[in-house]
N, C-alpha and C. Protein backbone atom coordinates (compact mmCIF):
# COMPACT_ATOMS: atom_id res chain seq x y z
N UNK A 1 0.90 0.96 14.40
CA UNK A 1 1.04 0.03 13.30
C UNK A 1 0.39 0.63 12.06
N UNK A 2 1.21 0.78 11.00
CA UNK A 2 0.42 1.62 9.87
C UNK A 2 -0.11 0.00 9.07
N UNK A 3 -1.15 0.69 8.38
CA UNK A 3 -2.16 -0.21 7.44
C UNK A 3 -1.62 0.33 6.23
N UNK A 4 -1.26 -0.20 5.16
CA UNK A 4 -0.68 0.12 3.49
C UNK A 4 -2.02 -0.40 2.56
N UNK A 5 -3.26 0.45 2.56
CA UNK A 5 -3.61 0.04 0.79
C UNK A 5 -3.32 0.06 -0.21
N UNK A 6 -2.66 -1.12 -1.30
CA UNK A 6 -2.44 -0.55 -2.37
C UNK A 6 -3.21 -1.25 -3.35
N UNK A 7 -3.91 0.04 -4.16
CA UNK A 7 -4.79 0.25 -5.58
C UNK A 7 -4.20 -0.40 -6.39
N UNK A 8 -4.42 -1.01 -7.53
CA UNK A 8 -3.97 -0.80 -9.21
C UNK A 8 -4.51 -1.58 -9.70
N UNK A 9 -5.00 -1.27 -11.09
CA UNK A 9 -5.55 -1.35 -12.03
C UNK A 9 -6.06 -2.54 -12.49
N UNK A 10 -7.61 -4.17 -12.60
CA UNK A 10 -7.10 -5.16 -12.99
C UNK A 10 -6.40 -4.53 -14.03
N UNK A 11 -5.71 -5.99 -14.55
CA UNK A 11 -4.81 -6.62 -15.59
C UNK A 11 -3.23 -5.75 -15.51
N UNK A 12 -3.24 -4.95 -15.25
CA UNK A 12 -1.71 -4.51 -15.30
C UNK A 12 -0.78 -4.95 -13.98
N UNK A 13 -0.91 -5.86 -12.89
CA UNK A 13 -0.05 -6.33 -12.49
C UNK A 13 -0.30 -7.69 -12.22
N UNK A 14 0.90 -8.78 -12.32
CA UNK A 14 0.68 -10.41 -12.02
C UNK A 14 1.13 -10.41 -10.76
N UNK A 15 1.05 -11.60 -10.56
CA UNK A 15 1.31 -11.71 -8.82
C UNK A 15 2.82 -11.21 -8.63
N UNK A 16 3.38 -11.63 -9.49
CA UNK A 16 5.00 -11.26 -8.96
C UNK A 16 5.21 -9.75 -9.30
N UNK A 17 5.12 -9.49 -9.34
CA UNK A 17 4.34 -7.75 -9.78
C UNK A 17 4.09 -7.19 -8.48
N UNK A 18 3.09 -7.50 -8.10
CA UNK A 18 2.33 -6.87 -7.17
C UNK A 18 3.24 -7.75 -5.81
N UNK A 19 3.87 -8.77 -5.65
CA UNK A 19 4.45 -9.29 -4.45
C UNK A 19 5.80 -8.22 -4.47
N UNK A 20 6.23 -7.69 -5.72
CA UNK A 20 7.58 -6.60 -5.63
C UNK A 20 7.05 -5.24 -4.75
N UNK A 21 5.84 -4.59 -5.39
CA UNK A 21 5.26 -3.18 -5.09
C UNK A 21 5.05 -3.49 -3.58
N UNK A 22 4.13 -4.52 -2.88
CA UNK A 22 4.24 -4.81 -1.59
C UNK A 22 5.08 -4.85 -1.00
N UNK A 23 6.63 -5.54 -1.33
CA UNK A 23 7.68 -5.54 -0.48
C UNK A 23 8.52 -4.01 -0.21
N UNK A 24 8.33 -3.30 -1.50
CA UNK A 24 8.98 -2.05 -1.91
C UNK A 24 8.12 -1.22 -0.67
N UNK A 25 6.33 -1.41 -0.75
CA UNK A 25 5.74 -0.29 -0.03
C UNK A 25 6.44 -0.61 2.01
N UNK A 26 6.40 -2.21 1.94
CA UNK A 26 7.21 -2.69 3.47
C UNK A 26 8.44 -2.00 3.78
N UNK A 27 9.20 -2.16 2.96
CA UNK A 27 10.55 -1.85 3.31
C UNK A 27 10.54 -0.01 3.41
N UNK A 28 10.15 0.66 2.30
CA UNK A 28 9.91 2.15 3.12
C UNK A 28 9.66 2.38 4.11
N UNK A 29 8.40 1.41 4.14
CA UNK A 29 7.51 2.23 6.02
C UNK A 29 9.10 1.63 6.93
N UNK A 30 9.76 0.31 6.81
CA UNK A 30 10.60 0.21 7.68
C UNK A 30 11.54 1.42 7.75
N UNK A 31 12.32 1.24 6.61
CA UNK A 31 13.09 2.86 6.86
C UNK A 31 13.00 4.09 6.68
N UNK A 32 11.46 4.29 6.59
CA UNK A 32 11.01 6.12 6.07
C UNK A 32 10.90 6.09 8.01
N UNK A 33 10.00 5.05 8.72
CA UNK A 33 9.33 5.25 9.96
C UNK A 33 9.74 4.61 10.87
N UNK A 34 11.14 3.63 10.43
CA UNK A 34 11.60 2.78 11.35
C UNK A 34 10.26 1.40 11.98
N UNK A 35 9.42 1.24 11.45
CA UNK A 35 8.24 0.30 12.42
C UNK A 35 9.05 -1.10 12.14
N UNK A 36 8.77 -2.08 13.09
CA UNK A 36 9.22 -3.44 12.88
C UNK A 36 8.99 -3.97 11.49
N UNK A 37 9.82 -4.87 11.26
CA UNK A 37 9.50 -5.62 10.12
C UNK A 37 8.44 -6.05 10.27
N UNK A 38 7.89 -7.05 11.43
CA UNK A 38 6.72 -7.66 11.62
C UNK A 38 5.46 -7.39 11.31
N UNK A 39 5.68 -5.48 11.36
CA UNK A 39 4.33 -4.84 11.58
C UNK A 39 3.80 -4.97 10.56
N UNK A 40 3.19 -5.87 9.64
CA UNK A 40 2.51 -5.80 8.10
C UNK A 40 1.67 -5.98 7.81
N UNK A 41 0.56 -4.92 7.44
CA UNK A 41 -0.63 -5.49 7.67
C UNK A 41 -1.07 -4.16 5.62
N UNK A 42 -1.60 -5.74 4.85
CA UNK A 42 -1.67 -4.47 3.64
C UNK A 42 -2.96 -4.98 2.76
N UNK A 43 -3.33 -4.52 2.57
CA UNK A 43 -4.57 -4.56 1.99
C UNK A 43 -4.30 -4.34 -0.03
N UNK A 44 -4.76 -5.23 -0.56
CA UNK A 44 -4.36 -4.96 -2.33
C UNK A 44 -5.48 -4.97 -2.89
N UNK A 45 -5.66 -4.09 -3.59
CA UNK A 45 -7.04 -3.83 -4.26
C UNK A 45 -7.39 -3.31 -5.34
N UNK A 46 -7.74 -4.67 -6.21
CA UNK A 46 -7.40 -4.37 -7.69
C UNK A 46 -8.91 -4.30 -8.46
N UNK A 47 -9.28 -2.74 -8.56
CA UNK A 47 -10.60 -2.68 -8.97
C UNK A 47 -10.53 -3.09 -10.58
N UNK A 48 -11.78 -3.27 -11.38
CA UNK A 48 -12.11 -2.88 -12.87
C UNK A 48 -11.51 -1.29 -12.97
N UNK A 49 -11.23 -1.72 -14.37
CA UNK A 49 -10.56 0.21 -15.08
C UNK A 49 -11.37 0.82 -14.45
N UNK A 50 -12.55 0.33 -14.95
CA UNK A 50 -14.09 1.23 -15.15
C UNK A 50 -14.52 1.51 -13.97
N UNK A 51 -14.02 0.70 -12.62
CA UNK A 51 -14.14 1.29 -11.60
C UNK A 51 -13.59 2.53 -10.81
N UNK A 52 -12.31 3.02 -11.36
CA UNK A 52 -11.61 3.94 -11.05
C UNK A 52 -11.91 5.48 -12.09
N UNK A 53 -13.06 5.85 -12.13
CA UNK A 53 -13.71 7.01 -13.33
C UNK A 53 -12.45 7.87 -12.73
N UNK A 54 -11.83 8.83 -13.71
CA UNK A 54 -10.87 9.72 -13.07
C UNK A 54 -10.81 10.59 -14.76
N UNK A 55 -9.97 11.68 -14.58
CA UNK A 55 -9.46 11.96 -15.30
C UNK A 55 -7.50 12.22 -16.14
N UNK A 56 -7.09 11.55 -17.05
CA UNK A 56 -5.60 11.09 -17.14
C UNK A 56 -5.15 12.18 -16.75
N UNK A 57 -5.11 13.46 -16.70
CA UNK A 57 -4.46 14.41 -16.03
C UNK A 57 -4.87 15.02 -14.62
N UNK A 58 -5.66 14.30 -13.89
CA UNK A 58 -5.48 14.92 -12.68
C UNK A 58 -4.71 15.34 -11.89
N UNK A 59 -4.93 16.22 -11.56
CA UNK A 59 -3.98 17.55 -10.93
C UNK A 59 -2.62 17.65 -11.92
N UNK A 60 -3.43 17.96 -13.05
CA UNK A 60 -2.30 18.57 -14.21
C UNK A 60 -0.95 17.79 -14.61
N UNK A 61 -1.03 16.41 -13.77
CA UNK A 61 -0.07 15.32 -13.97
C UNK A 61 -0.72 14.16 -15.01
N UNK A 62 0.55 13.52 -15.56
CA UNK A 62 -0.20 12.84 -16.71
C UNK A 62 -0.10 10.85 -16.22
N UNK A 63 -0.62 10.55 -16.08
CA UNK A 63 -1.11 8.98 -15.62
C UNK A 63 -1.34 7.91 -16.45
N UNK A 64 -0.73 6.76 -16.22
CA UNK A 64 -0.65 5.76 -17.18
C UNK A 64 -1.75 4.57 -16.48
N UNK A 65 -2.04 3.38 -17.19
CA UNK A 65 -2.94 2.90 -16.43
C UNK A 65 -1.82 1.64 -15.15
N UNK A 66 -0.82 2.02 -15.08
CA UNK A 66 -0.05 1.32 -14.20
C UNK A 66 0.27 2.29 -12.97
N UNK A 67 -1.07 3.46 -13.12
CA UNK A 67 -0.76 4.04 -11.67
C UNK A 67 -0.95 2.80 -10.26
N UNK A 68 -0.78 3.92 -9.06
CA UNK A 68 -0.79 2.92 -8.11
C UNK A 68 -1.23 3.80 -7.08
N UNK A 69 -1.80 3.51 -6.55
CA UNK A 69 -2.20 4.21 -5.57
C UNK A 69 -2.13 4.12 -4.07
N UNK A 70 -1.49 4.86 -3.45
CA UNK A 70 -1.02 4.15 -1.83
C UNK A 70 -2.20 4.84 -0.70
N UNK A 71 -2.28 4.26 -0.10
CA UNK A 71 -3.13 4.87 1.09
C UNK A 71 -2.35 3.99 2.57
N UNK A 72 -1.57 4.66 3.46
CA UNK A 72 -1.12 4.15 4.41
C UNK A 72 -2.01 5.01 5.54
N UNK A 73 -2.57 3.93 6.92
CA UNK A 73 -3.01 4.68 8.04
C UNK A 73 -2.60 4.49 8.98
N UNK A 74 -2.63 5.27 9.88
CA UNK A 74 -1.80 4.56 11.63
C UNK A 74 -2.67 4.35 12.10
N UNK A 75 -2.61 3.55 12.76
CA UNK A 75 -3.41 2.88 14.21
C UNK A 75 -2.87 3.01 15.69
N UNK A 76 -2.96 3.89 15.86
CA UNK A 76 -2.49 4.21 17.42
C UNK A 76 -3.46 3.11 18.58
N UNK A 77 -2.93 2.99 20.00
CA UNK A 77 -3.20 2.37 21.08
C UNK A 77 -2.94 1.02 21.15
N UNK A 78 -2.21 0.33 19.98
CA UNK A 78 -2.00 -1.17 20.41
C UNK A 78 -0.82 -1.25 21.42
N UNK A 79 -0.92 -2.08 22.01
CA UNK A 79 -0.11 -2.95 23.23
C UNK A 79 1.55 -2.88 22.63
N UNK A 80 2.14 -2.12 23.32
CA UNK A 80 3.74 -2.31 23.08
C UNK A 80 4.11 -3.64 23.29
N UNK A 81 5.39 -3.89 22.87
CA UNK A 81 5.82 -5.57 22.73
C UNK A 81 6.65 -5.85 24.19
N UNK A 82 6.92 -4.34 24.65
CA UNK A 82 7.20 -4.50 26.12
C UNK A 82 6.21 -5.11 27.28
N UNK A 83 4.97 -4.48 26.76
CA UNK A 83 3.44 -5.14 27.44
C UNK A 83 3.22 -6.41 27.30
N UNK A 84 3.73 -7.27 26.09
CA UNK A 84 2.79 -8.61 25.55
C UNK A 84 3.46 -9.73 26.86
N UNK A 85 2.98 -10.63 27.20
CA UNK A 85 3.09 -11.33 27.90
C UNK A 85 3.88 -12.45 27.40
N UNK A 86 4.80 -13.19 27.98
CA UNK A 86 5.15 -14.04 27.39
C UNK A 86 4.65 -15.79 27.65
């Protein structure tokens, strides 16, 4: 089951904003990795600017403050749905 963090910026996204980028980051993992729809587990995390110190060109790319930042992880060993009991 992958875990999806996604970063960005306060003030640059409203809820319906950020409910699009969530569904967009869901629907990849479904068809980049095939995982169930069900599997959704995402974490949103919207620091201060001032919390994200960086520089606008890191790694020689140029960045607006509507970056976004993804961090997806797997979690290996949970219980197949063949296992769950009914």
């Amino acid at each position: 089951m992958p875990v999806a963090k996604i970063h960005v910026l306060e003030g640059r996204y409203d809820e319906a904003r950020l409910g699009r980028v969530s569904n967009a980051v869901q629907q990849g993992l479904i068809s980049a990795l095939g995982i169930p729809p069900d599997d959704f587990f995402q974490i949103i995390h919207v620091p201060a600017g001032d919390a994200v110190p960086s520089h606008r060109s890191f790694l020689e790319l140029n960045y607006s403050d509507d970056l976004i930042l993804l961090e997806i992880t797997f979690i290996a060993g949970g219980r197949r749905r063949s296992d769950w009991a009914c």
